[in-house]
Structure formats: structure tokens, C-alpha cells
Protein backbone atom coordinates (compact mmCIF):
# COMPACT_ATOMS: atom_id res chain seq x y z
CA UNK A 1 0.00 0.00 0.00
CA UNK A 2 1.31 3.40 -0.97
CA UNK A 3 0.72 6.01 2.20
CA UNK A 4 3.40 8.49 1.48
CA UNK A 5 1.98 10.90 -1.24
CA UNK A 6 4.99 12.92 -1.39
CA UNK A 7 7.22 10.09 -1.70
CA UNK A 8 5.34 8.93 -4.59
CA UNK A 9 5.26 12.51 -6.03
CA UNK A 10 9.17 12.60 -6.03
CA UNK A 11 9.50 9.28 -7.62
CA UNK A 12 7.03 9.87 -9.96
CA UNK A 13 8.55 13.23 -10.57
CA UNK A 14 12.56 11.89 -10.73
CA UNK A 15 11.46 9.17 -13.14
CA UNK A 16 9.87 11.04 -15.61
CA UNK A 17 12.29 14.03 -15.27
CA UNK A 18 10.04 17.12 -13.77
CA UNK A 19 9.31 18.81 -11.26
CA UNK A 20 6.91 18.15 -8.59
CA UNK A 21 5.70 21.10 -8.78
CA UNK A 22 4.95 21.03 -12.61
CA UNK A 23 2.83 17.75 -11.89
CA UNK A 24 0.67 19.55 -9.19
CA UNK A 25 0.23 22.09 -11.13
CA UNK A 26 -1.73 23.23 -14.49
CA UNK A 27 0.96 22.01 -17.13
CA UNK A 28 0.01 20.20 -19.81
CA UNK A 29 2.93 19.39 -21.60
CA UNK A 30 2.76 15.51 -22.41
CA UNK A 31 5.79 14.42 -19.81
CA UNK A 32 4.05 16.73 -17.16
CA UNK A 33 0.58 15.34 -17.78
CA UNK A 34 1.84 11.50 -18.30
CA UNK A 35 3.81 12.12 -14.89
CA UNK A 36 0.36 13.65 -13.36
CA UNK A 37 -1.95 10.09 -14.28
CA UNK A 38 0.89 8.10 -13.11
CA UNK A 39 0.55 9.86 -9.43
CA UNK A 40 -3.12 10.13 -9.27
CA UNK A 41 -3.43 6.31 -11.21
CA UNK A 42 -0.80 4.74 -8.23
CA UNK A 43 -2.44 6.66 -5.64
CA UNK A 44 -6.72 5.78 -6.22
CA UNK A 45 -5.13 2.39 -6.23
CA UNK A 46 -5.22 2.42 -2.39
CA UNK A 47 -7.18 5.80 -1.95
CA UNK A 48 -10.38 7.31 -2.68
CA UNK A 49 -10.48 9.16 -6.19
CA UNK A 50 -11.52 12.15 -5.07
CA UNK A 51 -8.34 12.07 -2.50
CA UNK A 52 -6.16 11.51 -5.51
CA UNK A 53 -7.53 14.62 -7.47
CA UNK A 54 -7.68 16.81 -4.67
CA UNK A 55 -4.07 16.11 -3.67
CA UNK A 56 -3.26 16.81 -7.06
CA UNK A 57 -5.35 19.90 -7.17
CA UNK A 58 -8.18 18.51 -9.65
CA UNK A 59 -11.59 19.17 -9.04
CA UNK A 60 -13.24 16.18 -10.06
CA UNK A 61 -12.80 12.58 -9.29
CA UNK A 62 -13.72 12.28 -12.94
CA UNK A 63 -10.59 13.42 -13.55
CA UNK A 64 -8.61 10.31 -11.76
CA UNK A 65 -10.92 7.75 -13.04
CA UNK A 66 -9.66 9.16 -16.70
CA UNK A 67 -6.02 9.48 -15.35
CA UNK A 68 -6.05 5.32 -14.72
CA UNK A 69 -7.96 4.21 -17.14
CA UNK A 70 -5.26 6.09 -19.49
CA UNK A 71 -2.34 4.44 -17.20
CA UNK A 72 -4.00 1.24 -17.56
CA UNK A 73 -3.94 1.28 -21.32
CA UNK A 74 -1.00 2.14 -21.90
CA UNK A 75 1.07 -0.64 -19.56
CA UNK A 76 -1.23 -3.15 -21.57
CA UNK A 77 0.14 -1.39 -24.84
CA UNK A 78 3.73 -1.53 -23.67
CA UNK A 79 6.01 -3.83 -20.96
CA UNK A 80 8.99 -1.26 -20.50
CA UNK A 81 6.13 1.58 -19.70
CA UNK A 82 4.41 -1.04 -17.25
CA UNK A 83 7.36 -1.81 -15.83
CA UNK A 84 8.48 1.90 -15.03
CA UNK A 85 4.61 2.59 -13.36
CA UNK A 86 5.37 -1.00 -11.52
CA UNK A 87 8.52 0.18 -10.38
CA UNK A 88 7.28 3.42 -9.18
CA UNK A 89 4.82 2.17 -7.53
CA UNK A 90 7.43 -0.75 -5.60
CA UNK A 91 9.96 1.79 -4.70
CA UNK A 92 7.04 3.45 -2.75
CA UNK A 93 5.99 0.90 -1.17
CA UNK A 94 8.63 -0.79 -0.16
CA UNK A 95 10.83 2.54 0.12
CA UNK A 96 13.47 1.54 -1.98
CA UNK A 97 16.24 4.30 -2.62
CA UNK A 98 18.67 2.02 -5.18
CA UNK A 99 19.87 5.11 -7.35
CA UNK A 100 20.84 2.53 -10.70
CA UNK A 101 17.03 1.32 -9.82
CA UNK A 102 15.45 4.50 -10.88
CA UNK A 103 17.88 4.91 -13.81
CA UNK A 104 16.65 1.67 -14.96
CA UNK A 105 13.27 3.22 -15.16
CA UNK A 106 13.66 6.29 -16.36
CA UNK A 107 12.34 6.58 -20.13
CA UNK A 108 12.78 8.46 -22.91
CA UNK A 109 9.13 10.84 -23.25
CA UNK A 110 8.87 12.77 -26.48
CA UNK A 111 8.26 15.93 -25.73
């Protein structure tokens, strides 16, 4: 179970190569928005929706219930990008800090 929100924000946030504060906030480049499903998809796993969008400063649970379905598709669609969310999603549970971990992960986001 993920309980650390800010812990999975700075994964989330490391992996993909932004800034915390750009996935909090209104950005909608594709890295900043991909990064923002990620958080709100790994966090309604174990939370309520509307906890997930309001802790990413959404108004709508709507909004989170998009955010995995999009997550969702895509790790079907591709192994190395359901391994990243996987890995995210470990490294906050289990609080693993392996720096060559995260590197492993990281992935190349057109921008």
C-alpha cells in the first residue's frame, strides 16, 4: 500500500524528469501530464479518487478515473512503460532508494 503521497510525487517526478511542482500544477505538456496520471493512477489504487484529485489539485474525481484508465492502457500497450509505473509504484511501497534502480526506469518521453 502506498501512504506516502509525497514520496510517490518525487519518484514519480525523478522518473519522468520534472518537477513536482509542474505535476501539481496546471501544465500540460505531455511528460508533465503523463507524470500527473501516473501519481493520481498509483495513488486511487489504495485511496479514494476524489483524495487523488484533490491532492493533485483537480476538481473532479472524474478526472482520476480518466487518469487510470489512461495508465491502464497504456502498460497493456507496452512492458517497459508497465514496468516503469510498476517500479514506481514498488519503490514506494517498499521505500526503496537504489539510485541505478530509478535509472533503470527512467524513459525516454517525447516531448
Amino acid at each position: 500500500m502506498i501512504t506516502n503521497f509525497n514520496r510517490l510525487l518525487t519518484e514519480t517526478a525523478d522518473v519522468f524528469g520534472v518537477a513536482t511542482e509542474d505535476i501539481l500544477g496546471p501544465k500540460r505538456t505531455k511528460r508533465a501530464s503523463l507524470a500527473r496520471h501516473v501519481v493520481m493512477a498509483c495513488w486511487a489504487d489504495y485511496h479514494a479518487y476524489q483524495d487523488a484529485a484533490d491532492r493533485c489539485n483537480r476538481r473532479c474525481h472524474s478526472t482520476v478515473i480518466w487518469a487510470r484508465q489512461r495508465i491502464l492502457n497504456m502498460a497493456e500497450m507496452d512492458a517497459s512503460f508497465a514496468a516503469m509505473v510498476s517500479g514506481i509504484s514498488r519503490r514506494c511501497q517498499n521505500g526503496a532508494e537504489n539510485e541505478q534502480e530509478k535509472k533503470d526506469l527512467q524513459i525516454e518521453i517525447c516531448a
